[in-house]
Each structure stands twice: as C-alpha cells, then as structure tokens.
N, C-alpha and C. Protein backbone atom coordinates (compact mmCIF):
# COMPACT_ATOMS: atom_id res chain seq x y z
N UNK A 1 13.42 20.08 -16.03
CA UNK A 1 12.92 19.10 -15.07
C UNK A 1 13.15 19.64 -13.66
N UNK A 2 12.29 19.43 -12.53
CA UNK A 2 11.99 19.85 -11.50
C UNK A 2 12.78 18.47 -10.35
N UNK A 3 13.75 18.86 -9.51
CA UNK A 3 13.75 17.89 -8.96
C UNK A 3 13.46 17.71 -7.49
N UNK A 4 13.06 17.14 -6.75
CA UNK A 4 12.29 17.08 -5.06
C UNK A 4 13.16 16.39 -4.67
N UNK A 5 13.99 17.12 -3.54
CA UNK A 5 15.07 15.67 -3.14
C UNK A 5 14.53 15.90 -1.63
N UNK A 6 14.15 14.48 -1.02
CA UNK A 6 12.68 14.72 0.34
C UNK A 6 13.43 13.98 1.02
N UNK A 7 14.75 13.30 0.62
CA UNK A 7 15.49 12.27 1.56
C UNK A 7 15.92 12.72 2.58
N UNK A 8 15.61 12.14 3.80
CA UNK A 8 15.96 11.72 5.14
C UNK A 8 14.80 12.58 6.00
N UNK A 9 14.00 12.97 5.53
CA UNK A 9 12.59 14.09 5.58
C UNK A 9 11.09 12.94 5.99
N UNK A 10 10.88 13.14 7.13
CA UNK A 10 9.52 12.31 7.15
C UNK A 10 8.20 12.58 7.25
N UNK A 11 7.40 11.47 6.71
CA UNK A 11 6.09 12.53 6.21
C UNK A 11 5.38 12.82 7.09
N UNK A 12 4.25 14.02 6.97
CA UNK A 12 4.12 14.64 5.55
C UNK A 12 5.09 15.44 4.79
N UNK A 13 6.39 15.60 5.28
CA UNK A 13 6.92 16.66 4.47
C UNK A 13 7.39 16.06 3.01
N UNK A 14 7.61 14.82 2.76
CA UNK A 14 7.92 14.84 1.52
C UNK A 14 6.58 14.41 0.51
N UNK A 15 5.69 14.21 0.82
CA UNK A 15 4.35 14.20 -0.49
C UNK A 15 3.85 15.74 -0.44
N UNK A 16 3.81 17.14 0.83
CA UNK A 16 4.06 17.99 0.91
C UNK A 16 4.32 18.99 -0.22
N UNK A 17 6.18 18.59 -0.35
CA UNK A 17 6.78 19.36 -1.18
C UNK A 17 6.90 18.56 -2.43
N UNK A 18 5.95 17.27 -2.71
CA UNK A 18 5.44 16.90 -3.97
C UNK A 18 4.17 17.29 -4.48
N UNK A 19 3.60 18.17 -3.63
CA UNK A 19 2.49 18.44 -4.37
C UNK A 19 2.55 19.91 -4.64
N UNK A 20 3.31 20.78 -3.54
CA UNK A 20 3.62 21.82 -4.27
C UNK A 20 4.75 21.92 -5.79
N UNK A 21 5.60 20.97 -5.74
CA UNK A 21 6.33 20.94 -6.97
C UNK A 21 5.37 20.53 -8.19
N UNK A 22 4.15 20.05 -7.83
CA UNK A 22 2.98 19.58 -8.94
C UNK A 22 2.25 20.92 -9.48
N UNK A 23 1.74 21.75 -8.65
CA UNK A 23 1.00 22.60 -8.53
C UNK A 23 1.95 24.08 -9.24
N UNK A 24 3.58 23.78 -8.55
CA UNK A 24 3.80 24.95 -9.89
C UNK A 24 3.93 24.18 -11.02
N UNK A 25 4.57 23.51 -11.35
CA UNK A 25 4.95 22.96 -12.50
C UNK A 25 3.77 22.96 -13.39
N UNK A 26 2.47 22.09 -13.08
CA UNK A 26 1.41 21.50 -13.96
C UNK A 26 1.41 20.85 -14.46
N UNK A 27 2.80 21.06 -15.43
CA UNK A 27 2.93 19.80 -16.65
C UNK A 27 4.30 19.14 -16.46
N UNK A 28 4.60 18.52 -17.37
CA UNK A 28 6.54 18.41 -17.39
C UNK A 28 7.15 16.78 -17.28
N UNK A 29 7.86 17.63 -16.30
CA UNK A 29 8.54 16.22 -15.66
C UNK A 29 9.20 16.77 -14.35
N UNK A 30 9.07 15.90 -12.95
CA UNK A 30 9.32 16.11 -11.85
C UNK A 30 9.92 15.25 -11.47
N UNK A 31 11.17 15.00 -10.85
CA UNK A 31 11.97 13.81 -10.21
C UNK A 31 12.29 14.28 -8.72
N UNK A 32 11.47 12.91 -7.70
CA UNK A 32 11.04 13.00 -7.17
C UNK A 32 12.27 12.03 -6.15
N UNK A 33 13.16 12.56 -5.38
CA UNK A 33 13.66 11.32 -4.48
C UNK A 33 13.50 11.26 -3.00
N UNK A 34 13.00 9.71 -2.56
CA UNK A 34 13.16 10.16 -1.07
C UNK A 34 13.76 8.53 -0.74
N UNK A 35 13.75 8.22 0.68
CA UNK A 35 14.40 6.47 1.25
C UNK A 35 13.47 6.51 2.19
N UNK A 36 12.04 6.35 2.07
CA UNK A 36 11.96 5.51 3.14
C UNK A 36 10.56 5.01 2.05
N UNK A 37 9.81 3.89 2.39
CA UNK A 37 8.79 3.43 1.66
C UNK A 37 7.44 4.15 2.33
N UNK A 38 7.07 4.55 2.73
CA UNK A 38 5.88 5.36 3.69
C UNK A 38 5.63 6.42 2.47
N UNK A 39 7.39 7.10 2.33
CA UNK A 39 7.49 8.64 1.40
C UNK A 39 6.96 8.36 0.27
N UNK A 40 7.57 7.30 -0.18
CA UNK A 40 7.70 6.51 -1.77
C UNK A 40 6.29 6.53 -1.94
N UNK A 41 5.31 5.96 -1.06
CA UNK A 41 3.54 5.31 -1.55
C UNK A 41 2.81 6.65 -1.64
N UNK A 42 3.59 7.78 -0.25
CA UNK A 42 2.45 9.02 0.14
C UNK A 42 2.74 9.79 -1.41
N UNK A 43 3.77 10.04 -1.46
CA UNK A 43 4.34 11.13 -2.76
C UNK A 43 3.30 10.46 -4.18
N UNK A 44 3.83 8.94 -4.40
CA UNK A 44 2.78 8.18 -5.30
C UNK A 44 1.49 8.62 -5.19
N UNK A 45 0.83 8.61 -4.46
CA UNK A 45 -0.15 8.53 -4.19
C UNK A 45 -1.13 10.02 -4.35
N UNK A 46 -0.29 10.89 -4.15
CA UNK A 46 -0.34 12.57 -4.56
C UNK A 46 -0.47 12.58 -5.68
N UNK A 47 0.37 12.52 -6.56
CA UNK A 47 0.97 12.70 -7.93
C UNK A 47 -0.27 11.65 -8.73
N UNK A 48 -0.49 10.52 -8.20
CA UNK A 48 -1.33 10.17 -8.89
C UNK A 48 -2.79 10.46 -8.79
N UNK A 49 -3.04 11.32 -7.85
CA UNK A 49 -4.62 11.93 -7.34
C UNK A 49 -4.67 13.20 -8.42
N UNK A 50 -3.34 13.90 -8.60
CA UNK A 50 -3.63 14.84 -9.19
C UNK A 50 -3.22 14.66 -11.17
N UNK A 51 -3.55 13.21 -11.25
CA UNK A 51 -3.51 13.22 -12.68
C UNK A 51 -2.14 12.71 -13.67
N UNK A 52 -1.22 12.74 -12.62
CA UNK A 52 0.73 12.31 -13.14
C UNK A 52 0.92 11.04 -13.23
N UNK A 53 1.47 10.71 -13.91
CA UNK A 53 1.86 9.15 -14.19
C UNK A 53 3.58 8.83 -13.02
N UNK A 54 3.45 7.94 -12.76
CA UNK A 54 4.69 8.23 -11.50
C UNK A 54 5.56 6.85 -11.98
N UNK A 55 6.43 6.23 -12.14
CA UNK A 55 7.36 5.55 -12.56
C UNK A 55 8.24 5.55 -11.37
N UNK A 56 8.66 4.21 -10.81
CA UNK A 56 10.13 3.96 -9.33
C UNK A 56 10.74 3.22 -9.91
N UNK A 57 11.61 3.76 -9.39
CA UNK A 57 13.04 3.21 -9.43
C UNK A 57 13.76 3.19 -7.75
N UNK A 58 14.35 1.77 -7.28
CA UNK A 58 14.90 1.61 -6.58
C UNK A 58 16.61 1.79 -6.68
N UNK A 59 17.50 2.36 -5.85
CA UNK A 59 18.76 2.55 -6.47
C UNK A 59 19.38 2.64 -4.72
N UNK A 60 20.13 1.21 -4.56
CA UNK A 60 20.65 1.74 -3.22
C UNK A 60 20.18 2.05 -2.13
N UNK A 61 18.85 2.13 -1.83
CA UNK A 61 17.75 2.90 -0.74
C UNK A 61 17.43 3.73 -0.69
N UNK A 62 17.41 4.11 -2.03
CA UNK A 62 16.22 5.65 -2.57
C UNK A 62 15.79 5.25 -3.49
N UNK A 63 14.54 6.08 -3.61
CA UNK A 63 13.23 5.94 -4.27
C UNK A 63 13.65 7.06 -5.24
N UNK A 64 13.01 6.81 -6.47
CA UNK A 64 13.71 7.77 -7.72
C UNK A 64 12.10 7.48 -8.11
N UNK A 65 11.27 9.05 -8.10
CA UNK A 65 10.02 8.78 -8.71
C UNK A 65 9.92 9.80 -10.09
N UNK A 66 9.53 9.68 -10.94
CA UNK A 66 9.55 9.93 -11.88
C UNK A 66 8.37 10.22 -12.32
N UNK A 67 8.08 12.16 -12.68
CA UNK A 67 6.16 11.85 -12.53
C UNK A 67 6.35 13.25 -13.55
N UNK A 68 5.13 12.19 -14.78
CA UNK A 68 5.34 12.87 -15.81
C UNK A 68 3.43 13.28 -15.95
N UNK A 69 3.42 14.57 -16.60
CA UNK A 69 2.04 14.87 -17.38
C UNK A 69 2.11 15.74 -18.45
C-alpha cells in the first residue's frame, strides 16, 4: 500500500501528489491523508476522475482517504 501524507500542504499540492501516486501505482490501494476539507474534495475528486473508488474517514482533523482499483 502506497501512502500520501499531504497534511498541512495546500492545494494544489495535495490532489497533485494524488495523482501522481495514481499514475505509478495503477492499481492497489493508496492511503491518502490530508486536514483541510478543500484537500479532502480536490484529492476525491482526482482519484475519482481517474476510475478509484475513494472511501473517508474522519479521525481528529484528518482526512484518511482510502482509494482502491
């Protein structure tokens, strides 16, 4: 598993380095964390353009995305 830790990083840099973690990977599973909600929708929103199923989890004030294909 691949993990993106994008916290305290504001965008574009964390949907950014979620789409390059998409692009090597391809398949898998990628865990994806960042805190702010902007990161949380842009990163979503990547991952799901390019085909990944994305799953959140809130924990404390990070976003725990979970993006499987």
């Amino acid at each position: 598993m691949t993990t993106v830790d994008a916290r305290g990083l504001s965008c574009p840099q964390p949907a950014l380095m979620t789409r390059n973690a998409i692009r090597e990977a391809q398949s898998g599973v990628i865990e994806v964390l960042v805190d702010t909600e902007t990161a949380r929708d842009n990163c979503t929103r990547v991952a799901r353009r390019e085909g990944w199923k994305v799953v959140v989890q809130e924990e404390g004030g990070v976003y725990r995305l979970t993006l499987t294909k």
